[in-house]
C-alpha atoms as a PDB file:
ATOM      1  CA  UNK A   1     107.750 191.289-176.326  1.00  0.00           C
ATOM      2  CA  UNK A   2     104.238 190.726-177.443  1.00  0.00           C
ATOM      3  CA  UNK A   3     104.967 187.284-178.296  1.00  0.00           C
ATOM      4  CA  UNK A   4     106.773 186.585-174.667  1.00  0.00           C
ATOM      5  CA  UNK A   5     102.910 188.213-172.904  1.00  0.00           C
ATOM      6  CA  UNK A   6     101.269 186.220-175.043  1.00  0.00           C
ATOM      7  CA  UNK A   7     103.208 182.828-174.452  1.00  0.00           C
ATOM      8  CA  UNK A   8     102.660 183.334-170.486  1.00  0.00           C
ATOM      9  CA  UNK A   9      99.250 184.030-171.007  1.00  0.00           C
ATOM     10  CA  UNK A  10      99.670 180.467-173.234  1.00  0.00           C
ATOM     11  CA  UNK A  11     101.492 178.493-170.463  1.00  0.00           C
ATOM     12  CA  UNK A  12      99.365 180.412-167.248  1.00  0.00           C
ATOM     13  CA  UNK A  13      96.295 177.343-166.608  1.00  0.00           C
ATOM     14  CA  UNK A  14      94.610 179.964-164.197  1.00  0.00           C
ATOM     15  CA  UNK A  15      94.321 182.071-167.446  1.00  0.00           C
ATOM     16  CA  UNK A  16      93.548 179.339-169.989  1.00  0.00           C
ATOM     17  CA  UNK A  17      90.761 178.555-167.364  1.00  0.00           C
ATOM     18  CA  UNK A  18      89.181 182.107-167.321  1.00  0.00           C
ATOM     19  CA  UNK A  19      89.416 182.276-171.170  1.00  0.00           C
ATOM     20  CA  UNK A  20      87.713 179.448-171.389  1.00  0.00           C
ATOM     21  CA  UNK A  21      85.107 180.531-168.646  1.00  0.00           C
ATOM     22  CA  UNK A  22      84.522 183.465-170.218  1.00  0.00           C
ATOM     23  CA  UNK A  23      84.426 181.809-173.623  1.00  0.00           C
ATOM     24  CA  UNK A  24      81.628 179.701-172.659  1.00  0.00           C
ATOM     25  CA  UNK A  25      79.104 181.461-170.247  1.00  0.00           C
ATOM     26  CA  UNK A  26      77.094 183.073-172.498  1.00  0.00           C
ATOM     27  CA  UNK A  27      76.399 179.954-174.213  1.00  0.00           C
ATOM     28  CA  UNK A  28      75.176 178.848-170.899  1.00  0.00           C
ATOM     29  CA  UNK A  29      71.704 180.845-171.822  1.00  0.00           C
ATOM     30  CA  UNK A  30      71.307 179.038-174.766  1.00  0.00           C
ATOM     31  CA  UNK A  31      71.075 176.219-172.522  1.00  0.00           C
ATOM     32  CA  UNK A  32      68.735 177.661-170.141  1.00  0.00           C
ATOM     33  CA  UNK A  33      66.674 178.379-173.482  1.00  0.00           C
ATOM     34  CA  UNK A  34      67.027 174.695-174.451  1.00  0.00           C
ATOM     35  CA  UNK A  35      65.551 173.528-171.186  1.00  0.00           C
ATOM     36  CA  UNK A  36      62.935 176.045-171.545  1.00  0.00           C
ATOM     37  CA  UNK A  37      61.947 174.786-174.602  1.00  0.00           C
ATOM     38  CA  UNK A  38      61.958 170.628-174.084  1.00  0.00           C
ATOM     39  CA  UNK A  39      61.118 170.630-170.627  1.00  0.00           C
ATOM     40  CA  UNK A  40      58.137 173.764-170.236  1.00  0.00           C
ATOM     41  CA  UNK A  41      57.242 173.840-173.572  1.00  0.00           C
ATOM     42  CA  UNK A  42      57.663 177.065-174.936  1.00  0.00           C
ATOM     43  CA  UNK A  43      58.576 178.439-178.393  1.00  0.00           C
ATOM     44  CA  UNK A  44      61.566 178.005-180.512  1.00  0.00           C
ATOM     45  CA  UNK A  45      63.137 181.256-180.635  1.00  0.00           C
ATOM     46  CA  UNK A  46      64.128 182.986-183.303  1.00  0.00           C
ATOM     47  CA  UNK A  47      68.045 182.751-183.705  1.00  0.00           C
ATOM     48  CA  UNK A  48      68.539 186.656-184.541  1.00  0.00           C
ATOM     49  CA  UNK A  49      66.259 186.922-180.328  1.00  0.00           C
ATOM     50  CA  UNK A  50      68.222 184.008-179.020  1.00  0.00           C
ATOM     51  CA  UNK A  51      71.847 185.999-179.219  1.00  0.00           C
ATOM     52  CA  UNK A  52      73.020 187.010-175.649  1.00  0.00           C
ATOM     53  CA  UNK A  53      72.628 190.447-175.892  1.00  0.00           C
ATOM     54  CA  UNK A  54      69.170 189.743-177.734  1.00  0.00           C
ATOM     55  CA  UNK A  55      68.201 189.117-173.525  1.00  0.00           C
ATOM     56  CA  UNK A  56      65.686 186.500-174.318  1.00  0.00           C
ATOM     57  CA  UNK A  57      65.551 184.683-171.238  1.00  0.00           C
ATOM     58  CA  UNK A  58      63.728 185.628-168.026  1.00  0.00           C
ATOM     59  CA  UNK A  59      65.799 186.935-165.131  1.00  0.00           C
ATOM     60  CA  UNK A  60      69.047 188.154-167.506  1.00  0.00           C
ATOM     61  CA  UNK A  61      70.880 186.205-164.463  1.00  0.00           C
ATOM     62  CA  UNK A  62      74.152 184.820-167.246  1.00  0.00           C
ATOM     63  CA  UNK A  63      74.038 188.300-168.165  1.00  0.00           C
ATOM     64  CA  UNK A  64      74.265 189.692-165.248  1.00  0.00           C
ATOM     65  CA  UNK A  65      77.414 187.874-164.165  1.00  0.00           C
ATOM     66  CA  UNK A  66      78.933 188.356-167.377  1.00  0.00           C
ATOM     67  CA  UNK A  67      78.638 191.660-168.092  1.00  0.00           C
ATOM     68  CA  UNK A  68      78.494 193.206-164.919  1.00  0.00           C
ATOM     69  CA  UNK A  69      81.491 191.644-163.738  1.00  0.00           C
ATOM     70  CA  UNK A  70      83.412 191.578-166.708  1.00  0.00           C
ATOM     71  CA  UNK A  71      85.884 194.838-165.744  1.00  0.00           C
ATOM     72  CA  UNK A  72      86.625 192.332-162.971  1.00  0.00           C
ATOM     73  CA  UNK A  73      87.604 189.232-165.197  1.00  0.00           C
ATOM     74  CA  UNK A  74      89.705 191.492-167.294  1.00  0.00           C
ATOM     75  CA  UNK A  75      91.105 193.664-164.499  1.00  0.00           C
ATOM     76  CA  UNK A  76      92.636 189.642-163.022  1.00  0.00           C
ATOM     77  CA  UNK A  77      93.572 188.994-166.416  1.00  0.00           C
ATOM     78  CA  UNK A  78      95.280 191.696-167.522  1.00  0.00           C
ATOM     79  CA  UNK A  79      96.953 192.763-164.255  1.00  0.00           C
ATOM     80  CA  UNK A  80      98.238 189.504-163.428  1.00  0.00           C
ATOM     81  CA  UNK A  81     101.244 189.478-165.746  1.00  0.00           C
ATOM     82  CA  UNK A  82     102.197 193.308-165.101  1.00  0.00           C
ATOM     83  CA  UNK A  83     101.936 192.051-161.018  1.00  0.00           C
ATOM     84  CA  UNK A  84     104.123 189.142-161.930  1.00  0.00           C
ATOM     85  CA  UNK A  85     106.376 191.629-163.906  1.00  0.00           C
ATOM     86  CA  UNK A  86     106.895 193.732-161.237  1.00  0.00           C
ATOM     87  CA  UNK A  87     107.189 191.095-158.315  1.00  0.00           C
ATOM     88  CA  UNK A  88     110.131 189.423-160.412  1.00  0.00           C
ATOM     89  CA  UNK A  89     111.452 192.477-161.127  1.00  0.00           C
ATOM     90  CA  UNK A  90     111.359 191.814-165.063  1.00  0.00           C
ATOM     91  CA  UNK A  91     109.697 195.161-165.462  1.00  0.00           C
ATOM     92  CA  UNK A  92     112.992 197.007-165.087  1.00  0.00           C
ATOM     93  CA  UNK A  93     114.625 194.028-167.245  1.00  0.00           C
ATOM     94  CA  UNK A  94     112.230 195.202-170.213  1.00  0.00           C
ATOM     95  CA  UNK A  95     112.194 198.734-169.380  1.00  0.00           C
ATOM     96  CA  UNK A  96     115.572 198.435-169.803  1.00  0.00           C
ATOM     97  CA  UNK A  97     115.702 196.867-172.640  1.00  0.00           C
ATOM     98  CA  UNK A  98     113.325 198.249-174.916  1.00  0.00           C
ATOM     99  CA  UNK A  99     112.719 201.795-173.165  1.00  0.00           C
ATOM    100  CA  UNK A 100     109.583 202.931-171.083  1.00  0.00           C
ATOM    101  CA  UNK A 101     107.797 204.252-173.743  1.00  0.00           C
ATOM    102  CA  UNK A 102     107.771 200.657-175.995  1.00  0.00           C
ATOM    103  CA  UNK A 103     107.173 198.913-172.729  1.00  0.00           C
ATOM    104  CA  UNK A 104     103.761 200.835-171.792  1.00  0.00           C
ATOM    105  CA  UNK A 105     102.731 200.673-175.244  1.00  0.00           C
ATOM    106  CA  UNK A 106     102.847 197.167-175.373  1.00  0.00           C
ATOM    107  CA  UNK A 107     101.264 196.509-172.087  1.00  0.00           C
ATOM    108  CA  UNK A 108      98.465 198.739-173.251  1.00  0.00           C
ATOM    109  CA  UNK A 109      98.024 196.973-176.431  1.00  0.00           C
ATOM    110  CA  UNK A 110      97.793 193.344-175.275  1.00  0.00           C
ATOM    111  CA  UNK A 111      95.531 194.797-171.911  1.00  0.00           C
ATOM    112  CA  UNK A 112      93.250 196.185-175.034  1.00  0.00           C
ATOM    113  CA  UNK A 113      93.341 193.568-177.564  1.00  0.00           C
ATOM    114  CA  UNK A 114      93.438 190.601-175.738  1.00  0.00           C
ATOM    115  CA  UNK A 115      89.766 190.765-174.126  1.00  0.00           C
ATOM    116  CA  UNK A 116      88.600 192.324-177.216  1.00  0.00           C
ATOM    117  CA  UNK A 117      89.204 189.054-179.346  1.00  0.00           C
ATOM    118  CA  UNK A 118      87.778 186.840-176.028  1.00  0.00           C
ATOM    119  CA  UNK A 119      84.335 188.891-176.049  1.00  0.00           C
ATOM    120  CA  UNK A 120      84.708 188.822-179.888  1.00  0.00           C
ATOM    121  CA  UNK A 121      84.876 185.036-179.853  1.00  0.00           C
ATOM    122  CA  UNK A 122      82.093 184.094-177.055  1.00  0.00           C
ATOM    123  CA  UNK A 123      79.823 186.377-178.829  1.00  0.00           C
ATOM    124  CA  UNK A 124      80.602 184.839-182.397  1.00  0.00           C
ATOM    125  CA  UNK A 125      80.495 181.217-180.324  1.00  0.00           C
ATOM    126  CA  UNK A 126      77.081 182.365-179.142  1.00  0.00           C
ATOM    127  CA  UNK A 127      75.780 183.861-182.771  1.00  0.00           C
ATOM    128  CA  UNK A 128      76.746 180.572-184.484  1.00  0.00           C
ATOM    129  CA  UNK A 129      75.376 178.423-181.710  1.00  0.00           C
ATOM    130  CA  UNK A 130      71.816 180.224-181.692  1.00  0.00           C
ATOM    131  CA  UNK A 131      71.444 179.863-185.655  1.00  0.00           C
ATOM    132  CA  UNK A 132      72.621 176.042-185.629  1.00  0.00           C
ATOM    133  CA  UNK A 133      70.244 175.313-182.318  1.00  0.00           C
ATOM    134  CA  UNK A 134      67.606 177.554-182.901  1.00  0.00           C
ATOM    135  CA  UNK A 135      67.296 177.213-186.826  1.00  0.00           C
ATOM    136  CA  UNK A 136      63.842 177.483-188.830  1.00  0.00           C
ATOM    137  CA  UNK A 137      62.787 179.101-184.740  1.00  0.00           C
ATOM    138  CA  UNK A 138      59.399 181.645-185.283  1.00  0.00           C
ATOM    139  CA  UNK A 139      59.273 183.123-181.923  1.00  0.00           C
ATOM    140  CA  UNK A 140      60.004 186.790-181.805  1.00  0.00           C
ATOM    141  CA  UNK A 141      59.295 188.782-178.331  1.00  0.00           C
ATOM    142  CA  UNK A 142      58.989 191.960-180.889  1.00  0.00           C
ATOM    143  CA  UNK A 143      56.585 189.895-183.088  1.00  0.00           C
ATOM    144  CA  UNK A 144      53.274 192.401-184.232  1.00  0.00           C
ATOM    145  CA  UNK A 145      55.514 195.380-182.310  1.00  0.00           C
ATOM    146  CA  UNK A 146      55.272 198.856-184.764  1.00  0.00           C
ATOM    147  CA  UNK A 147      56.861 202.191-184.227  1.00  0.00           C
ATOM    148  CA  UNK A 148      57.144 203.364-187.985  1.00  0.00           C
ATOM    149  CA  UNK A 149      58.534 207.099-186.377  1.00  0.00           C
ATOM    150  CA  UNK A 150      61.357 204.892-184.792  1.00  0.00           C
ATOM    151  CA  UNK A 151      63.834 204.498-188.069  1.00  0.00           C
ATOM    152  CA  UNK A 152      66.535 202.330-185.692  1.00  0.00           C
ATOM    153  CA  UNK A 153      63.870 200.347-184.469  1.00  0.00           C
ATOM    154  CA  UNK A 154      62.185 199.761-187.606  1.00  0.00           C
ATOM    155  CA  UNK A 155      66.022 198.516-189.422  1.00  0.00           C
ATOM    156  CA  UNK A 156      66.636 196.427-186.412  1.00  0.00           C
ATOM    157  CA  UNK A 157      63.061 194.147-187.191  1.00  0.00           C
ATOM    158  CA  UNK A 158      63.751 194.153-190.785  1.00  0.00           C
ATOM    159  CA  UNK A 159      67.809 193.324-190.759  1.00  0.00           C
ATOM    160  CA  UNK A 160      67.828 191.031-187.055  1.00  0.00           C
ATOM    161  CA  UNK A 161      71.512 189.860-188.432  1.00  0.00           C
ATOM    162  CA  UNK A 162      73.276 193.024-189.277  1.00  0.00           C
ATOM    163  CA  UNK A 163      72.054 194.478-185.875  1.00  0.00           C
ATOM    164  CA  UNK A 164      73.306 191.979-184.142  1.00  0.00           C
ATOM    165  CA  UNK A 165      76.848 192.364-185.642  1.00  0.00           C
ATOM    166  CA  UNK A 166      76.768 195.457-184.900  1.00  0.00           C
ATOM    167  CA  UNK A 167      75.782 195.269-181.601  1.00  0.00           C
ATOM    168  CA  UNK A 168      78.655 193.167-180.587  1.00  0.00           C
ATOM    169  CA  UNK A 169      80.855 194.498-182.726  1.00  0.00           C
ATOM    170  CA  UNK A 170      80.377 197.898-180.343  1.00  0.00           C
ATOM    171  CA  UNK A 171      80.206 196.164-177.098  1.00  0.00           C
END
């Protein structure tokens, strides 16, 4: 059943489209950054600052549409197939078939894991981005900052990397 939801997810352009949308916006700041850079003149960024939830650039506007509205994006992704389900009348076809219970459970497993592994992705697409763009970068918006009573600050400056991970590994 898993493989059937994941095949019309597959076959579905309107969702290959938003997968890809939402693949690809955050990278959009690393463009913004880019332009920033060649056409103003500022800094290269650091790659650990440069990470989209790092918030280097001014305004936070890709974030902003991204995060803000992503319960949205997910709510049209996930809910299309269990609309399309139940306007077909499949639902009762599966329920049928493999009980209520099995049927739920699925639904609730592929509505879970399935944006998990797109944020995972687009964040991992943005990390890898920001360190090949941005390598050997110096600027740090936290540069000469000290709070030595602040132990998760302090670890965040000295290990940029693992906080990131772990950042978007929680998000």
């Amino acid at each position: 059943m898993i493989s059937s939801h994941l095949r019309r997810i597959y076959k579905n352009n309107y969702f290959k489209s938003l997968i890809l949308f939402l693949l690809f916006l955050p990278s959009i700041e690393i463009i913004m950054e880019m332009y920033h850079i060649k056409i103003i003149g500022g800094e290269v960024p650091n790659p650990n600052h440069a990470f989209f939830l790092a918030a280097l650039t001014q305004g936070h506007i890709i974030q902003s549409i991204y995060l803000w509205f992503l319960p949205l994006y997910f709510l049209l992704f996930v809910s299309g197939d269990t609309v399309q389900d139940y306007k077909t009348g499949y639902n009762n076809i599966l329920i049928s078939k493999v009980g209520k219970h099995k049927y739920f459970r699925e639904k609730i497993f592929v509505s879970f894991w399935v944006p998990f592994l797109i944020m995972f992705f687009s964040l991992i697409i943005n990390l890898i981005l920001c360190y090949v763009l941005f390598n050997g970068g110096t600027y740090s918006p936290s540069q000469g900052l000290e709070m030595p009573e602040n132990i998760l600050f302090t670890a965040s400056i000295k290990h940029p990397l693992l906080t990131n991970l772990v950042f978007f590994i929680g998000y």
